[in-house]
Protein backbone atom coordinates (compact mmCIF):
# COMPACT_ATOMS: atom_id res chain seq x y z
CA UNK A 1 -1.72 13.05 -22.38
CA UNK A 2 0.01 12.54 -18.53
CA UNK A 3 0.24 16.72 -19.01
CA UNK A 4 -3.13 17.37 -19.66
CA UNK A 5 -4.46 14.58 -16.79
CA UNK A 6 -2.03 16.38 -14.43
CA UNK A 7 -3.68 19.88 -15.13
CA UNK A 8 -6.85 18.79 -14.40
CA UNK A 9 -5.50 17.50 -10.95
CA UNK A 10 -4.42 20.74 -9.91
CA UNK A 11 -7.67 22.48 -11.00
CA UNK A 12 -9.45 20.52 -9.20
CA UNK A 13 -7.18 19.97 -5.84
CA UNK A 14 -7.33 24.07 -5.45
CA UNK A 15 -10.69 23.65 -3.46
CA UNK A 16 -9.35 21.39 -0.91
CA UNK A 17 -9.27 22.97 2.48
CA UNK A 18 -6.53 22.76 5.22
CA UNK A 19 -7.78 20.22 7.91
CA UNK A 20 -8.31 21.15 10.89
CA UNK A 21 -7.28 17.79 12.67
CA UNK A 22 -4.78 15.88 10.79
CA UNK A 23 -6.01 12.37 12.26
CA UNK A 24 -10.13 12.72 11.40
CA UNK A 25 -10.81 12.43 7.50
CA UNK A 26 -13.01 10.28 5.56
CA UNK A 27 -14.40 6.95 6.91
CA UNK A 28 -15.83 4.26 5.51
CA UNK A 29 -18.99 2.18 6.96
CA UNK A 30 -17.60 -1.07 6.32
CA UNK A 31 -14.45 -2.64 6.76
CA UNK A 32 -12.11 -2.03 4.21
CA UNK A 33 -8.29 -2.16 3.85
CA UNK A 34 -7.91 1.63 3.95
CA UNK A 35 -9.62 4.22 6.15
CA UNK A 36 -9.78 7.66 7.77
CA UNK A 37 -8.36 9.60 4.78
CA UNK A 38 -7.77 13.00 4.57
CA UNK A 39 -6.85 15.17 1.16
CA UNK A 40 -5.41 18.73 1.48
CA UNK A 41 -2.67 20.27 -0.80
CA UNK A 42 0.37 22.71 0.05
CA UNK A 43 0.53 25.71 -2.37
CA UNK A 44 3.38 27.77 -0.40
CA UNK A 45 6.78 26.67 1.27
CA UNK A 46 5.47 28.28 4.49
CA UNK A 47 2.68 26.02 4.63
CA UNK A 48 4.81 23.41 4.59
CA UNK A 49 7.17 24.40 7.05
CA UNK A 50 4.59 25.87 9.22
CA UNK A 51 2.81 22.76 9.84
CA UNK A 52 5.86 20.67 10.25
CA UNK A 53 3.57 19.01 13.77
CA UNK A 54 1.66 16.38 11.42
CA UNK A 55 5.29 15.88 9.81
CA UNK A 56 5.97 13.93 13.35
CA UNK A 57 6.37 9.95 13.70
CA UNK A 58 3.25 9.23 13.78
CA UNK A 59 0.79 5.81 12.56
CA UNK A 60 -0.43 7.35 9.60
CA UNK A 61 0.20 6.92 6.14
CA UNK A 62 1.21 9.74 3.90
CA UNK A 63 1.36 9.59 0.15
CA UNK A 64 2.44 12.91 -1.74
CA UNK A 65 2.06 13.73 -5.27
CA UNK A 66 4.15 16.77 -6.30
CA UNK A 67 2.17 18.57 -9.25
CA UNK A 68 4.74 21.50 -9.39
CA UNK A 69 8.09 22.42 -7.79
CA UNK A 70 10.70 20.07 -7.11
CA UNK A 71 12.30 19.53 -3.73
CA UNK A 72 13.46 16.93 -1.50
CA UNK A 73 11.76 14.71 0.79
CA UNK A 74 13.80 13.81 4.16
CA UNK A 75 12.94 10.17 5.41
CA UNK A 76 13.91 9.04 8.70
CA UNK A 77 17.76 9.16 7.05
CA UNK A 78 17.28 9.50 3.79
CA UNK A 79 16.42 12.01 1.31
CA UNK A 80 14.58 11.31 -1.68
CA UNK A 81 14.35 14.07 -4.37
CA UNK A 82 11.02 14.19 -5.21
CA UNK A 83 10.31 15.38 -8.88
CA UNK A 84 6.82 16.77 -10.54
CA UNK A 85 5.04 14.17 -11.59
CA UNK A 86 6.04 12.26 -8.91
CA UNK A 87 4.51 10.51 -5.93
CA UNK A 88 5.80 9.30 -2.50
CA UNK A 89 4.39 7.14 0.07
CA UNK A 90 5.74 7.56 3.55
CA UNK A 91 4.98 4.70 6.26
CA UNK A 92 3.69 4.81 9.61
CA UNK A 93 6.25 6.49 12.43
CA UNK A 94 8.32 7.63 9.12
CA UNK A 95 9.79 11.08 10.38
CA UNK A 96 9.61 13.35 7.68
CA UNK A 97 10.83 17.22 6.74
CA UNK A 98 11.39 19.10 3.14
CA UNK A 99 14.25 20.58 2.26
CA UNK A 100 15.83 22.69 -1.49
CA UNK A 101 12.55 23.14 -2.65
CA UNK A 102 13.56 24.75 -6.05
CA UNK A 103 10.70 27.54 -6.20
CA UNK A 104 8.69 29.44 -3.49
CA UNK A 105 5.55 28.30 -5.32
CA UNK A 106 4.62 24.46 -4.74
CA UNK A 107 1.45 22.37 -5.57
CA UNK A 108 1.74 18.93 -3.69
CA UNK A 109 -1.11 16.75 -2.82
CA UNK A 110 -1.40 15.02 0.34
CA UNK A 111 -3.23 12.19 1.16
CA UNK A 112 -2.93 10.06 4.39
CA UNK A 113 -4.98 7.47 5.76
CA UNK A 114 -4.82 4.53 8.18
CA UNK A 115 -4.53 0.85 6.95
CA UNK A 116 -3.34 -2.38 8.49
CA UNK A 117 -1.55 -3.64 5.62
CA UNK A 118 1.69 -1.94 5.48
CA UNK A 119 3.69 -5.11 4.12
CA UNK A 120 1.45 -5.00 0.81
CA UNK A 121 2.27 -1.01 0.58
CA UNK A 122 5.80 -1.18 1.42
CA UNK A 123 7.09 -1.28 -2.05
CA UNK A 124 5.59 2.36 -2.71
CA UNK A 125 7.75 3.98 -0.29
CA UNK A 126 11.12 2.57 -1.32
CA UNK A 127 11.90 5.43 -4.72
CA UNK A 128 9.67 8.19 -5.92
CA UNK A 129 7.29 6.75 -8.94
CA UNK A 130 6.46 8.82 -12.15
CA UNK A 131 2.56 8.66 -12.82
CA UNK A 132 1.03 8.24 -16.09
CA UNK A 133 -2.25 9.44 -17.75
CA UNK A 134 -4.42 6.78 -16.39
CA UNK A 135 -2.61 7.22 -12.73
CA UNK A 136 -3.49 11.43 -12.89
CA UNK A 137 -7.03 10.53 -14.49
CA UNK A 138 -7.52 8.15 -11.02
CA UNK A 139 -6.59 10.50 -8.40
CA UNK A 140 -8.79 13.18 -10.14
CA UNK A 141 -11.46 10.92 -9.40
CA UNK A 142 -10.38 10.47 -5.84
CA UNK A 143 -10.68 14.11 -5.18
CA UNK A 144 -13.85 14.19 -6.89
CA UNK A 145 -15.94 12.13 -4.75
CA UNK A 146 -13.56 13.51 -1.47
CA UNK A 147 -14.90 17.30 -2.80
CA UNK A 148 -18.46 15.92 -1.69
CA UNK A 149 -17.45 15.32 1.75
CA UNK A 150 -18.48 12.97 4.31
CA UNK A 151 -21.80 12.08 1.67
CA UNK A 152 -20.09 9.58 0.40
CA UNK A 153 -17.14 8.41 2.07
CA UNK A 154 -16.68 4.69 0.37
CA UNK A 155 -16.32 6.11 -2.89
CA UNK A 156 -13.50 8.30 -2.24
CA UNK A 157 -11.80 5.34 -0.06
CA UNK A 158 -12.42 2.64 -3.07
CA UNK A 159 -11.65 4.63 -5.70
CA UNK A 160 -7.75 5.61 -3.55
CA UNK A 161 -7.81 1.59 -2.95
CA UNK A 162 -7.59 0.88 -7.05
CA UNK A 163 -5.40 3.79 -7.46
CA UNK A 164 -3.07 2.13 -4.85
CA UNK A 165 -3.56 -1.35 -5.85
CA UNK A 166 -2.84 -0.48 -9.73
CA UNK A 167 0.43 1.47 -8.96
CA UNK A 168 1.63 -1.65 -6.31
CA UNK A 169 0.84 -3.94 -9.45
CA UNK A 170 2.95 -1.44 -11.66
CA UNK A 171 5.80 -1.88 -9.33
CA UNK A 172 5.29 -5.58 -9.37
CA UNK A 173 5.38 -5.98 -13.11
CA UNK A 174 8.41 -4.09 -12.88
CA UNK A 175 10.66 -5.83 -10.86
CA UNK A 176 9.59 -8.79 -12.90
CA UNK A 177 10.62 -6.85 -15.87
CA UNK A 178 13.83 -6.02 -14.13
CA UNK A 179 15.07 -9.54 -12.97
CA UNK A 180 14.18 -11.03 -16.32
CA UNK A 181 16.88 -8.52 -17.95
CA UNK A 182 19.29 -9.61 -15.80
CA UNK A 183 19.39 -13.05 -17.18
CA UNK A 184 19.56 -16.60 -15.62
CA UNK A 185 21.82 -15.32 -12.55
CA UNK A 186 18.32 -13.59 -11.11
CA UNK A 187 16.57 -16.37 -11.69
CA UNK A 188 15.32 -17.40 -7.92
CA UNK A 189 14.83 -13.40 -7.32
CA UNK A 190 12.58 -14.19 -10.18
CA UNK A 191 11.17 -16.95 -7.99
CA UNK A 192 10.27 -15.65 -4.81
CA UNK A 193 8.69 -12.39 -6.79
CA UNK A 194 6.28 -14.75 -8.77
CA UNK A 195 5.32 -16.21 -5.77
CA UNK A 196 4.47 -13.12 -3.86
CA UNK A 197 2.66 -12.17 -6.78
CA UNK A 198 0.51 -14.61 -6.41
CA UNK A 199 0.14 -14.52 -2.48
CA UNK A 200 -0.36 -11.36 -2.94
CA UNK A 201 -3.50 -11.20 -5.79
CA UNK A 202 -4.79 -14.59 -4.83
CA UNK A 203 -4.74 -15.68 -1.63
CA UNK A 204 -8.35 -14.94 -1.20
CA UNK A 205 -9.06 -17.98 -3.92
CA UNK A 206 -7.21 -20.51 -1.94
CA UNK A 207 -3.96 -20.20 -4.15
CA UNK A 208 -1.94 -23.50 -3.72
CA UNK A 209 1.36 -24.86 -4.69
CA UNK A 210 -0.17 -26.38 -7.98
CA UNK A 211 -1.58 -23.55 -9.09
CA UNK A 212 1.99 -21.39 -9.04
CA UNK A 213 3.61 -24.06 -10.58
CA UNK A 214 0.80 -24.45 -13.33
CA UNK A 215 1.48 -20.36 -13.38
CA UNK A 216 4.82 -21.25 -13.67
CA UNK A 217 4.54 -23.72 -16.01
CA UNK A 218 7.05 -26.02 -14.57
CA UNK A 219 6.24 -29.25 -11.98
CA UNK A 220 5.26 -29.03 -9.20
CA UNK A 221 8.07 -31.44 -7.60
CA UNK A 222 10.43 -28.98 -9.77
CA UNK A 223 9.38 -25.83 -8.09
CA UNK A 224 9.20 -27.14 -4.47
CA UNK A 225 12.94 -28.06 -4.83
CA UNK A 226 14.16 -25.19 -6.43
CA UNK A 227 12.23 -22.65 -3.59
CA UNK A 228 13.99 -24.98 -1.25
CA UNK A 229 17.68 -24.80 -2.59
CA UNK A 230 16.97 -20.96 -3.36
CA UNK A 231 15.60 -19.97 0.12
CA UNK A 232 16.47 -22.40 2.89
CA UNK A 233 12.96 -23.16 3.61
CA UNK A 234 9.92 -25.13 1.74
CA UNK A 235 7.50 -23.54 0.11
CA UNK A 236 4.57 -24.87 1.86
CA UNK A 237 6.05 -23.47 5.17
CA UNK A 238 6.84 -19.95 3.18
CA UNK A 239 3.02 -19.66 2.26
CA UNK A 240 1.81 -20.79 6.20
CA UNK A 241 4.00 -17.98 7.20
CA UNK A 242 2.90 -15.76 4.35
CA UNK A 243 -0.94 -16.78 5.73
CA UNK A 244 -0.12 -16.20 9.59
CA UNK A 245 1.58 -13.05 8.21
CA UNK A 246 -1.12 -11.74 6.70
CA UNK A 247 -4.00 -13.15 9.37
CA UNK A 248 -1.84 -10.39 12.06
CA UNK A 249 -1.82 -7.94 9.77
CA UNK A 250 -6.03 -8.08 9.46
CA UNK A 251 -6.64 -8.73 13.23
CA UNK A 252 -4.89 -5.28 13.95
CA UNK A 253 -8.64 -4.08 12.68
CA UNK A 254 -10.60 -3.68 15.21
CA UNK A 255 -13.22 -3.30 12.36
CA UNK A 256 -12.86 -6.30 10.41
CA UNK A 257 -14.62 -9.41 11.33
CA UNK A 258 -13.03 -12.72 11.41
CA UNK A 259 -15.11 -14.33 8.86
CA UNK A 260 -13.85 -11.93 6.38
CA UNK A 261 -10.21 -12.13 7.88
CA UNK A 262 -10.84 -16.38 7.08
CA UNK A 263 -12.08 -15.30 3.48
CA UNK A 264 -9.38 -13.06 2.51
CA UNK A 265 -6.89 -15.82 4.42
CA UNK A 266 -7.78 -18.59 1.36
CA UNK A 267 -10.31 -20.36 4.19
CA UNK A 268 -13.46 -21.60 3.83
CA UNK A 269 -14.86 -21.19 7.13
CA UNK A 270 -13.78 -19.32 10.35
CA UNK A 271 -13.55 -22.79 11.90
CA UNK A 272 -10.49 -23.95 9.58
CA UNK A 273 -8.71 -20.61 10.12
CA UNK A 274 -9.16 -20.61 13.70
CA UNK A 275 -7.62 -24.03 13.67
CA UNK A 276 -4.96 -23.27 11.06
CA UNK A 277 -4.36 -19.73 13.49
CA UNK A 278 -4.39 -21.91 16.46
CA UNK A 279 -2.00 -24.58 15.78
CA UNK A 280 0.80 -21.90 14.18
CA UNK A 281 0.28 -19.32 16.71
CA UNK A 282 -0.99 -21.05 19.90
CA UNK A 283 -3.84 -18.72 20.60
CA UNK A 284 -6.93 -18.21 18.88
CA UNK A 285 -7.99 -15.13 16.65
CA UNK A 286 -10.25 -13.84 19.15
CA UNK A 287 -7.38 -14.02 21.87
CA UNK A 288 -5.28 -12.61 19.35
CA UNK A 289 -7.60 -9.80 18.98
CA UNK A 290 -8.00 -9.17 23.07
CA UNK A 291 -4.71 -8.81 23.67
CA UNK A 292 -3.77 -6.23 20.82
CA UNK A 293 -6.72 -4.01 22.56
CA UNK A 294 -5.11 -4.60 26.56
């Protein structure tokens, strides 16, 4: 099935054209958590090569899905051999070159974008992932609605969103999968990963130290004591910073208003999270805000 979902990627990727600037793509009319994407594809190892300029440090992401011809992806100092089948995010000012491609002929997808949340996507960068039917079936309809151009921009942009956010859940669920085979010895990796998780997917509902134990299912007494002994720090002061973390991350956006920066914080009102910003940072959002832009 994966097969079949990955053919009808490349049929449908072989209209995309080369950009002409690698920094204007697809934008969104509200604020959302990614923007500016572009989609193009490589077919030959000159092309590649050849435009080895957008390949420069830059603030961009870049997330590559090889369709056909292995070869290996150079990373700042690494090199990552990336399969077919395979994707790849790179991060911002990532410096990256290809090397021992295996064939002259190559069919890798490119798409790069600009988002302010590079903590959240950091765990798609670290190892290439294999995508599955439903993965291939989900990009196809991200270069669908890209194919129509700048008609509709938020569809392309949401539909790449729940392509990312289901493969950064994937690599959640596997971690979890991967302490819980290594028995009681991982069990405060276990920890700290069920707590992100939660941080992570519910924040935005006011997530609180009773609901992850409740998630948990162990006291809530039980858990602050163990995150304690595990970590060095409490757990209440791991999810301020988590919050203040995250607040930063959102007032890089020029684009995004505060009251949806409070919302997506766990905050009522743009009162309590100025307060809340206030008394951890010792600023306000707004001044926050004016001095990323001086």
């Amino acid at each position: 099935m994966a097969e079949l979902e990955k053919e009808r990627l490349e049929n449908i990727i072989e209209g995309l054209s080369t950009p002409e600037n690698y920094f204007d793509g697809q934008r969104g009319e509200d604020m959302i958590s990614i923007n500016n994407i572009l989609i193009y594809r490589r077919s030959r190892i000159d092309d590649l090569q050849q435009n080895a300029f957008e390949n420069l440090s830059h603030y961009r992401f870049v997330f590559i899905v090889n369709l056909q011809t292995s070869g290996v992806v150079c990373v700042d100092s690494s090199e990552i051999m990336l399969e077919e089948g395979h994707c790849l995010l790179i991060l911002p000012y990532q410096f990256h070159t290809f090397s021992e491609l295996v064939s002259d002929d190559l069919n890798w997808l490119f798409l790069t974008f600009e988002s302010p949340y590079q903590e959240e996507l950091t765990a798609l960068s670290k190892l290439p992932l294999k995508l599955d039917d439903t993965e291939f079936y989900l990009l196809e309809q991200v270069v669908e609605s890209y194919h129509q151009g700048k008609t509709f921009p938020n569809l392309t942009i949401q539909r790449f969103e729940y392509f990312l956010e289901s493969m950064r859940y994937r690599v959640l669920q596997r971690n979890l999968q991967e302490i819980e085979s290594k028995g009681p010895l991982a069990e405060q990796n276990k920890l700290i990963t069920l707590v992100n998780c939660m941080l992570y997917n519910e924040l935005e509902d006011g997530v609180t130290i009773s609901d992850i134990a409740d998630e948990i299912d162990i006291s809530e007494r039980l858990l602050r004591m163990r995150f304690k002994e595990g970590y060095g720090i409490s757990l209440g002061k791991y999810i301020t910073q988590f919050k203040v973390n995250r607040a930063i991350q959102y007032l890089h956006n020029p684009r995004m208003p505060i009251r949806d920066i409070a919302q997506k914080c766990g905050f009522a009102n743009v009162e309590s999270f100025s307060r809340f910003f206030k008394i951890q940072t010792g600023g306000s959002p707004k001044a926050y805000q004016k001095k990323i832009k001086e």
